[in-house]
N, C-alpha and C. Protein backbone atom coordinates (compact mmCIF):
# COMPACT_ATOMS: atom_id res chain seq x y z
N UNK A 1 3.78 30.19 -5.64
CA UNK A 1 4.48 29.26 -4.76
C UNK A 1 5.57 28.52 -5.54
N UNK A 2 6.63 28.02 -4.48
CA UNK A 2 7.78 27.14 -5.38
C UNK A 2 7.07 26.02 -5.41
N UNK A 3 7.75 25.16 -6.64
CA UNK A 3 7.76 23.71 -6.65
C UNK A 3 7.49 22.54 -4.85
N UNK A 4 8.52 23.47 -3.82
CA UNK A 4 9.06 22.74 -3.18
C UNK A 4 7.60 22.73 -2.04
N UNK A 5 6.81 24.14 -1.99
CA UNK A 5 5.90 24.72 -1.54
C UNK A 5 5.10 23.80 -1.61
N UNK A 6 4.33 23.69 -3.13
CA UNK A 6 3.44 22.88 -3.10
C UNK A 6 3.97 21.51 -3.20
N UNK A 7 5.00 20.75 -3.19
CA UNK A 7 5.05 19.37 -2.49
C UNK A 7 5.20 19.32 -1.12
N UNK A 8 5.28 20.19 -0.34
CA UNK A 8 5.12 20.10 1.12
C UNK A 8 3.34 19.70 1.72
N UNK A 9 2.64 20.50 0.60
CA UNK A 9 0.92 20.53 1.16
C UNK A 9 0.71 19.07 0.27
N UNK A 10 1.75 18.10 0.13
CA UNK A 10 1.15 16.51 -0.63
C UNK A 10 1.42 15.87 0.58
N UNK A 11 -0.14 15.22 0.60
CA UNK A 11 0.48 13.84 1.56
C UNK A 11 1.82 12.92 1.28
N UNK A 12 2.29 12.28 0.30
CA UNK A 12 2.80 12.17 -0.05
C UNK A 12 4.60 12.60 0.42
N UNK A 13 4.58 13.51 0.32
CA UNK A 13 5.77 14.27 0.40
C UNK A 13 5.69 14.95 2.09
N UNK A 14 4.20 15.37 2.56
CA UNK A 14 4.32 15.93 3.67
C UNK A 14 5.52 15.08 5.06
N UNK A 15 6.26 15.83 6.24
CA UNK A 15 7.11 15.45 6.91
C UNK A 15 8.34 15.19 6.21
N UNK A 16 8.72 15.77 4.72
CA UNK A 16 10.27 15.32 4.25
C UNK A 16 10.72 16.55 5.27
N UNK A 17 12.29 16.28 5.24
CA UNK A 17 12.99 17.76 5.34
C UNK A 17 12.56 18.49 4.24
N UNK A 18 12.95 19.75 4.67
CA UNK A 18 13.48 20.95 3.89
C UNK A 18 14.14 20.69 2.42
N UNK A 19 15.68 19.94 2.99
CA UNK A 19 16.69 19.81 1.93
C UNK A 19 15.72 18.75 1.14
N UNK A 20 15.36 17.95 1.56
CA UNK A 20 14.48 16.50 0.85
C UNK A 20 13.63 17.43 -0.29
N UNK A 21 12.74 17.98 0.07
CA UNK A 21 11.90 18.84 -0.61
C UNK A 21 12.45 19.36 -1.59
N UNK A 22 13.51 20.74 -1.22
CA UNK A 22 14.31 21.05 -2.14
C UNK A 22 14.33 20.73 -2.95
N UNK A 23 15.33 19.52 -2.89
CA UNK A 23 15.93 18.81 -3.90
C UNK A 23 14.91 18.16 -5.00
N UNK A 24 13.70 17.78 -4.18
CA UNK A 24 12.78 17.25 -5.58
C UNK A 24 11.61 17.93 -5.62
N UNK A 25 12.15 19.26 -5.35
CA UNK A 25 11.20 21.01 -6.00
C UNK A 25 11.99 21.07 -7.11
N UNK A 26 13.30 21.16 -7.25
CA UNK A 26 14.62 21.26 -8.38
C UNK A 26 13.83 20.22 -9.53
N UNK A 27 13.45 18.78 -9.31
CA UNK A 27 13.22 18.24 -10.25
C UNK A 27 12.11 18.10 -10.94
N UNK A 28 11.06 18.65 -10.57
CA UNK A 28 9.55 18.52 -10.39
C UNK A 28 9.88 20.12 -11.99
N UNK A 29 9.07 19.40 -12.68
CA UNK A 29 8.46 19.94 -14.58
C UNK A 29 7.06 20.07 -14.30
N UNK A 30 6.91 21.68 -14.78
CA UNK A 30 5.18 21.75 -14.53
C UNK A 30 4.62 21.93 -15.63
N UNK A 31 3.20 21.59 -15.81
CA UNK A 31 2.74 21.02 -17.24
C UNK A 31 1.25 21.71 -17.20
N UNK A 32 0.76 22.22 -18.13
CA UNK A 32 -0.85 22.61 -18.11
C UNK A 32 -1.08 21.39 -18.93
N UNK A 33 -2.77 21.19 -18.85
CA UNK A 33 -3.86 20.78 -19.72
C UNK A 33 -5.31 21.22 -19.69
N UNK A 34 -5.67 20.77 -21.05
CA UNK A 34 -6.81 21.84 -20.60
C UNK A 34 -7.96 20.53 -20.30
N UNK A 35 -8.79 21.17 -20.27
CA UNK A 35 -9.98 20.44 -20.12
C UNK A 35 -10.70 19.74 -20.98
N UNK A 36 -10.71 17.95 -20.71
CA UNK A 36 -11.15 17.48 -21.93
C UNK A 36 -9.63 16.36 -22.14
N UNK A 37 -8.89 16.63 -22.15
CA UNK A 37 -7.37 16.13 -22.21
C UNK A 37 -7.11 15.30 -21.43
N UNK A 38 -6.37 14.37 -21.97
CA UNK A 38 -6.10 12.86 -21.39
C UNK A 38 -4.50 13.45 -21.43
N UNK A 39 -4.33 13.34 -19.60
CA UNK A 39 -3.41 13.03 -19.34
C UNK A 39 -2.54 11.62 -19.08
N UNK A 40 -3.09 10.88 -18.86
CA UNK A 40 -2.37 9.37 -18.75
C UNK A 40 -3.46 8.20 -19.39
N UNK A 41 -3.02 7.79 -20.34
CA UNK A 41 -3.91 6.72 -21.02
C UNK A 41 -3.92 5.16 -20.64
N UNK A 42 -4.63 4.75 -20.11
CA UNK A 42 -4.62 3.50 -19.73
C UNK A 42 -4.09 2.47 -20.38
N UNK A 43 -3.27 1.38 -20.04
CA UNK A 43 -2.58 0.45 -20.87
C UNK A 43 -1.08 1.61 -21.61
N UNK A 44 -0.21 3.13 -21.24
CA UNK A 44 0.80 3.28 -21.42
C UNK A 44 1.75 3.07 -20.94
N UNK A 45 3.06 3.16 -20.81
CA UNK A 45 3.95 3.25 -20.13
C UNK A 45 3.91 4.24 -19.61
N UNK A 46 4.62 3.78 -17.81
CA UNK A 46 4.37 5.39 -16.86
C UNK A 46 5.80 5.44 -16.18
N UNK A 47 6.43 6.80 -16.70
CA UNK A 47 6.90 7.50 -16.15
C UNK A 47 7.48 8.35 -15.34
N UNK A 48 6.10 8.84 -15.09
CA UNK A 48 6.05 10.25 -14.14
C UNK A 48 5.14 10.04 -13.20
N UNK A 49 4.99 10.42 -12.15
CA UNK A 49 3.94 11.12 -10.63
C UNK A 49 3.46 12.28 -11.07
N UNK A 50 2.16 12.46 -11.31
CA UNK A 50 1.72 13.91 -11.56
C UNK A 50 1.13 14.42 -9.77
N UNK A 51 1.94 15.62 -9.57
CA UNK A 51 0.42 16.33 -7.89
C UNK A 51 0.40 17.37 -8.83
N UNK A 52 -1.13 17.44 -8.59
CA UNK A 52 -2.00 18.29 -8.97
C UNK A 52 -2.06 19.88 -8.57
N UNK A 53 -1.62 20.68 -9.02
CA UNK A 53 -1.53 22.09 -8.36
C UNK A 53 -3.15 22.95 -8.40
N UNK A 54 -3.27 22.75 -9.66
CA UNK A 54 -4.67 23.20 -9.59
C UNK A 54 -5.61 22.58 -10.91
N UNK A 55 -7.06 22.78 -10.19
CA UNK A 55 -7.95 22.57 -10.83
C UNK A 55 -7.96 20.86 -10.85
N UNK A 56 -8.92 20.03 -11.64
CA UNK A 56 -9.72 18.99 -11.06
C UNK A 56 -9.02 17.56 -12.48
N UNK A 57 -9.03 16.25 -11.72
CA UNK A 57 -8.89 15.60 -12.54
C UNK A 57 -10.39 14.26 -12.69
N UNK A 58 -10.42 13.27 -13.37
CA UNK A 58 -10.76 11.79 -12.99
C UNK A 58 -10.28 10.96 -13.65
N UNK A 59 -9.70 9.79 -12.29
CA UNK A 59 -9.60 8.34 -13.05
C UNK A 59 -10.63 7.83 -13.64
N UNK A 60 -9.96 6.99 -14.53
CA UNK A 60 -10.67 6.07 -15.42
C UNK A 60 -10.55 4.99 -15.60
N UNK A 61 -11.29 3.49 -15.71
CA UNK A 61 -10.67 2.70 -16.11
C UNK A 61 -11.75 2.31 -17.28
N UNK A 62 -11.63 1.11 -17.96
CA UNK A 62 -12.23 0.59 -19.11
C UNK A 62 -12.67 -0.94 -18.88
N UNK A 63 -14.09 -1.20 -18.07
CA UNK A 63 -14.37 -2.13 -17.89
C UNK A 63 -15.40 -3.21 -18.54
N UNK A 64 -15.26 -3.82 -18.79
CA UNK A 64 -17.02 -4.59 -20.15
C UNK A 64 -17.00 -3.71 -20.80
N UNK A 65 -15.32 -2.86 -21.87
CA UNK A 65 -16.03 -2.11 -22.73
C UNK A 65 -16.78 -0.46 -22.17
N UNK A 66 -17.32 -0.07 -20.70
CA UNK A 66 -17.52 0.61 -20.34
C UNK A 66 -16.44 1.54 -19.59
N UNK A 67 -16.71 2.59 -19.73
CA UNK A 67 -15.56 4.07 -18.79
C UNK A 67 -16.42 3.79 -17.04
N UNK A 68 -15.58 3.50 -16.46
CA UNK A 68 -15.69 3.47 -14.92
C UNK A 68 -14.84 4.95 -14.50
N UNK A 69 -15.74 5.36 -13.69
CA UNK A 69 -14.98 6.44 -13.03
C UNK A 69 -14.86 6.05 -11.22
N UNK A 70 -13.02 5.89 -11.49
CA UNK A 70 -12.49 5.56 -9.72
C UNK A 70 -12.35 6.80 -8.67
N UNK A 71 -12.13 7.64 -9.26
CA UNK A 71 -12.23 8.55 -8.38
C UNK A 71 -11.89 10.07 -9.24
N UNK A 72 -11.78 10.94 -8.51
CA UNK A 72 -12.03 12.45 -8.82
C UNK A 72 -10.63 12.80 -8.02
N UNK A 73 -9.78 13.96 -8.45
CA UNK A 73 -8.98 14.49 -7.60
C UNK A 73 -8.46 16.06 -8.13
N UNK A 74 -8.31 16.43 -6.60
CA UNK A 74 -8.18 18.00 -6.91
C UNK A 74 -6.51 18.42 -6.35
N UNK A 75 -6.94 19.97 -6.49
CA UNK A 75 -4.87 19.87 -5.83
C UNK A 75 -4.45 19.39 -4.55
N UNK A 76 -3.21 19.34 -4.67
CA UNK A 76 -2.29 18.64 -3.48
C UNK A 76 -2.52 17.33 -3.62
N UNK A 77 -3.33 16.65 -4.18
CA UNK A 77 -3.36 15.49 -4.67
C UNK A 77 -2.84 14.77 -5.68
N UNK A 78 -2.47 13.50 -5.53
CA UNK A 78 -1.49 12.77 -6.80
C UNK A 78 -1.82 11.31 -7.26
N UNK A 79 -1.05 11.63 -8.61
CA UNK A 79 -1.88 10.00 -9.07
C UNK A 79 -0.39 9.92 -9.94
N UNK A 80 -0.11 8.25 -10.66
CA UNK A 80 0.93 7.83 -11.36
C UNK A 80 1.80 7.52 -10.30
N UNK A 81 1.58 7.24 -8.89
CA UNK A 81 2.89 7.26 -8.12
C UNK A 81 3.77 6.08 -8.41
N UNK A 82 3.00 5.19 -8.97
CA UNK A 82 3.65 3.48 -9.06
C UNK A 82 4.80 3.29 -10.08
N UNK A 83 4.51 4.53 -11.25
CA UNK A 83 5.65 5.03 -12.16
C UNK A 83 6.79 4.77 -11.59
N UNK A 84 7.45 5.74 -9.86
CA UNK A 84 8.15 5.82 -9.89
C UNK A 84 8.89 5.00 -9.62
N UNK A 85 7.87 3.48 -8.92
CA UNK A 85 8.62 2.42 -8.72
C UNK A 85 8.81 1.16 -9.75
N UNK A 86 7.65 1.27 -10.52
CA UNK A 86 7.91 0.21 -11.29
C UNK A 86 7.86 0.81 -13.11
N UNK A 87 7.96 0.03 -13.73
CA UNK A 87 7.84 -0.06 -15.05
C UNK A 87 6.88 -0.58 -15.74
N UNK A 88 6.07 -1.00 -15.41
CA UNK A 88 4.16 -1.62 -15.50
C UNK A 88 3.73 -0.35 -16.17
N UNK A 89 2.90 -0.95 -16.93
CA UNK A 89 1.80 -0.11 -17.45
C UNK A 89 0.39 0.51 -16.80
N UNK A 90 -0.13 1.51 -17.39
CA UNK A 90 -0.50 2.84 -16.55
C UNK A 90 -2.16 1.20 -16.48
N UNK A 91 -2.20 1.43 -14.82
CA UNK A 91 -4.01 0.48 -14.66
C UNK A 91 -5.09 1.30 -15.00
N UNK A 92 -5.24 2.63 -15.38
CA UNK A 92 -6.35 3.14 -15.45
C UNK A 92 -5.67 4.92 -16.61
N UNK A 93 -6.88 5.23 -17.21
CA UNK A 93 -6.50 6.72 -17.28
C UNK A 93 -6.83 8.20 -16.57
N UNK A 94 -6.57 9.00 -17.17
CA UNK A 94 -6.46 10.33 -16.03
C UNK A 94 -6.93 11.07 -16.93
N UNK A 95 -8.31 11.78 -16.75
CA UNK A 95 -8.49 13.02 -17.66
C UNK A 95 -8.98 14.22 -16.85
N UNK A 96 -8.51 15.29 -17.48
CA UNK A 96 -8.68 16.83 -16.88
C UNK A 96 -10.40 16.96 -17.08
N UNK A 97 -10.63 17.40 -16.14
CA UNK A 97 -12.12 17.63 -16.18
C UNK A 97 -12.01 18.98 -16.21
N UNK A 98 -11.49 19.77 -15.58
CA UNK A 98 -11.27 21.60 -16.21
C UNK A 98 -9.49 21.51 -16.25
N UNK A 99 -9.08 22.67 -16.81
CA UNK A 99 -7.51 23.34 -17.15
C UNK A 99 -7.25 23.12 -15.82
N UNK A 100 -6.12 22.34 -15.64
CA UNK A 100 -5.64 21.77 -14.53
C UNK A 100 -3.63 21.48 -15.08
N UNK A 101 -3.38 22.47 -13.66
CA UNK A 101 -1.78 22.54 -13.44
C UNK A 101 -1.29 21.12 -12.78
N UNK A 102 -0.29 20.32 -13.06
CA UNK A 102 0.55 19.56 -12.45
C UNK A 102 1.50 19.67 -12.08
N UNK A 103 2.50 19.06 -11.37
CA UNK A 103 4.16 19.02 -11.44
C UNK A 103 4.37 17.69 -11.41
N UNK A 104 5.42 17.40 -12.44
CA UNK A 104 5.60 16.02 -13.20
C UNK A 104 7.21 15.78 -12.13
N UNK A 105 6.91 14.38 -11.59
CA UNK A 105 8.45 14.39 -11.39
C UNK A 105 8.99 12.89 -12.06
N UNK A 106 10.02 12.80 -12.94
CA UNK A 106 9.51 11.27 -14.17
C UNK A 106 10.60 10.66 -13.19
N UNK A 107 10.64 9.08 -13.43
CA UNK A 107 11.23 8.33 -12.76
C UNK A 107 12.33 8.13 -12.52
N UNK A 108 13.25 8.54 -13.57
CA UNK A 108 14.62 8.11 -13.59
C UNK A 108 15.65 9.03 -12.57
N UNK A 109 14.65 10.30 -12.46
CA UNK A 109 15.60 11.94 -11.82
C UNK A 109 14.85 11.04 -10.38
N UNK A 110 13.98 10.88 -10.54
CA UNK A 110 13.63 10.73 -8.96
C UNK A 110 14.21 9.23 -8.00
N UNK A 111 14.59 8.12 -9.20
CA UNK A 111 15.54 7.34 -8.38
C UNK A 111 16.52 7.60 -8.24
N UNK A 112 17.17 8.45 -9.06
CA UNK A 112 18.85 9.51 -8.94
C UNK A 112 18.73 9.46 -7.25
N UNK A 113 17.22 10.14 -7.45
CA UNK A 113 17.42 10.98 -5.96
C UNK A 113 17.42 10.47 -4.34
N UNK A 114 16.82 9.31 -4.85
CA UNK A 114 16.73 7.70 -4.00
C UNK A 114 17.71 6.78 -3.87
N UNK A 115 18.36 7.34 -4.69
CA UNK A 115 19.99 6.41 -4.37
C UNK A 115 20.79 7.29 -3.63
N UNK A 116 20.83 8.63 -3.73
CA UNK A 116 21.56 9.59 -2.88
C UNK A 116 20.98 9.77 -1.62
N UNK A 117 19.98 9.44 -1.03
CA UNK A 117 19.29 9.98 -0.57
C UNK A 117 17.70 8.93 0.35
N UNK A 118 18.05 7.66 0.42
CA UNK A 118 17.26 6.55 0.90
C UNK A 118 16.63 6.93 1.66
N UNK A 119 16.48 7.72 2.14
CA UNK A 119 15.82 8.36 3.73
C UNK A 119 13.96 8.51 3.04
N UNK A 120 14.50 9.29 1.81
CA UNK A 120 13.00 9.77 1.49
C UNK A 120 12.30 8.37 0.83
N UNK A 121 12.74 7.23 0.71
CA UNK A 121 12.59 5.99 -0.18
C UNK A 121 11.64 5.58 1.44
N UNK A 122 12.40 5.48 2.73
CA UNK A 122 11.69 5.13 4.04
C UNK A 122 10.64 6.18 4.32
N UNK A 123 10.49 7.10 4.29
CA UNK A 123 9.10 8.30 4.07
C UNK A 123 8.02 7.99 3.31
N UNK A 124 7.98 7.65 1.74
CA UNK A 124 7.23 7.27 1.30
C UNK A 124 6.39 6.00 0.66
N UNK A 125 7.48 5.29 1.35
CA UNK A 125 7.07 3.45 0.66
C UNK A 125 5.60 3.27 2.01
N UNK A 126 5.81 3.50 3.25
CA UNK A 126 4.56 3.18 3.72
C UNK A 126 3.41 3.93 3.33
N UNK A 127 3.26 5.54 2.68
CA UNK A 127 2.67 5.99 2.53
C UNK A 127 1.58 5.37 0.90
N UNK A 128 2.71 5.03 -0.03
CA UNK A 128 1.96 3.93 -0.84
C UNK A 128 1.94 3.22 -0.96
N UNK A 129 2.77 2.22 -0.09
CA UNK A 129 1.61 0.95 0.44
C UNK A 129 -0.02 1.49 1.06
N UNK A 130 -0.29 2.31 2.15
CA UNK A 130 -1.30 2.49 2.35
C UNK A 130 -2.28 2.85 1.14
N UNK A 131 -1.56 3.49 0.03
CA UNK A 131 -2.44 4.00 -0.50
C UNK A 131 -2.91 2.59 -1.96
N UNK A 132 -2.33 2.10 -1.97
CA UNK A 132 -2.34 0.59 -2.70
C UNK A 132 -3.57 -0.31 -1.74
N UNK A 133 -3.49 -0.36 -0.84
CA UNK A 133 -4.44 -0.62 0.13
C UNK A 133 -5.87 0.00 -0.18
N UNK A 134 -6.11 0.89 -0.18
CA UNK A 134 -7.40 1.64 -0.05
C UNK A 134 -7.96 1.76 -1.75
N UNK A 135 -6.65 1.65 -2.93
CA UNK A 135 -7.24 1.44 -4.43
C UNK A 135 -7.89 -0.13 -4.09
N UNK A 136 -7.52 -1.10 -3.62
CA UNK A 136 -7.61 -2.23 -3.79
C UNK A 136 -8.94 -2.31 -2.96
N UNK A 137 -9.21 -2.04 -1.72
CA UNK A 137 -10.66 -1.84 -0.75
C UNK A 137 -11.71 -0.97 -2.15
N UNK A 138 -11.70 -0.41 -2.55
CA UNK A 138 -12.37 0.63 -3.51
C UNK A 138 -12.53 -0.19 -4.93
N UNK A 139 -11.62 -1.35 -5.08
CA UNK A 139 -11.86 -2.11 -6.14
C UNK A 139 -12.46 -3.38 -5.82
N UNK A 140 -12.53 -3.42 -4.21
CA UNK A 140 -13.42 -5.03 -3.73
C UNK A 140 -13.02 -5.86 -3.60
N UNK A 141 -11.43 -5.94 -3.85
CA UNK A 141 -10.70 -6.72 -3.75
C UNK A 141 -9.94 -7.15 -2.67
């Protein structure tokens, strides 16, 4: 499948146009890891949006000293989205639980693409707000 393929099956991305897609299939860098591998370390600077193409991840956070596990995620699913809006450091980490494909899209190509292009900025701001919503219900807060 293209890049553009599998950001169509992301919530996230699902209902862009065509051209919308396209254009940030073009920018989307795909990355292996294997299993065991820390993809995003808690307390880094973030970047990038990883969706998951294949195989399995889990959040993490570091609470009393203890590894909390927030959730589990498999493909078509995505985590780091807050990267693309802010400059804050990563709230939790991400590790591959088996060899697991991503597509990275890092922040700076993807506000390029938000300044040309605001339409997709109104597509996905309610989608993570909702999803800021439901981390925060899941944290009790």
């Amino acid at each position: 499948m293209t890049n553009q393929e599998y950001l169509a099956h992301v919530p996230l991305f699902e209902g862009l146009r065509r051209g919308d897609l396209e254009r940030i299939g073009r920018l989307a860098i795909q990355r292996s890891f294997k299993k065991g591998e820390t993809i995003i370390a808690e307390g880094e600077s973030g970047i990038a949006l990883y969706v998951i193409i294949s195989g399995k991840v889990r959040v993490v956070k570091q609470i009393g000293g203890r590894e909390r596990v927030l959730r589990t995620l498999g493909p078509n699913e995505y985590f780091g989205e807050m990267a693309l809006l802010d400059e804050f450091r990563r709230s939790a980490s991400v590790v591959a639980e088996e060899d697991t494909e991503c597509l990275l899209l890092v922040r700076w190509d993807f506000r390029a693409e938000l300044h040309l292009h605001p339409e997709i900025a109104l597509h996905i701001l309610p989608l993570l707000s909702r999803r800021l919503r439901e981390a925060e219900e899941r944290a009790g807060l």
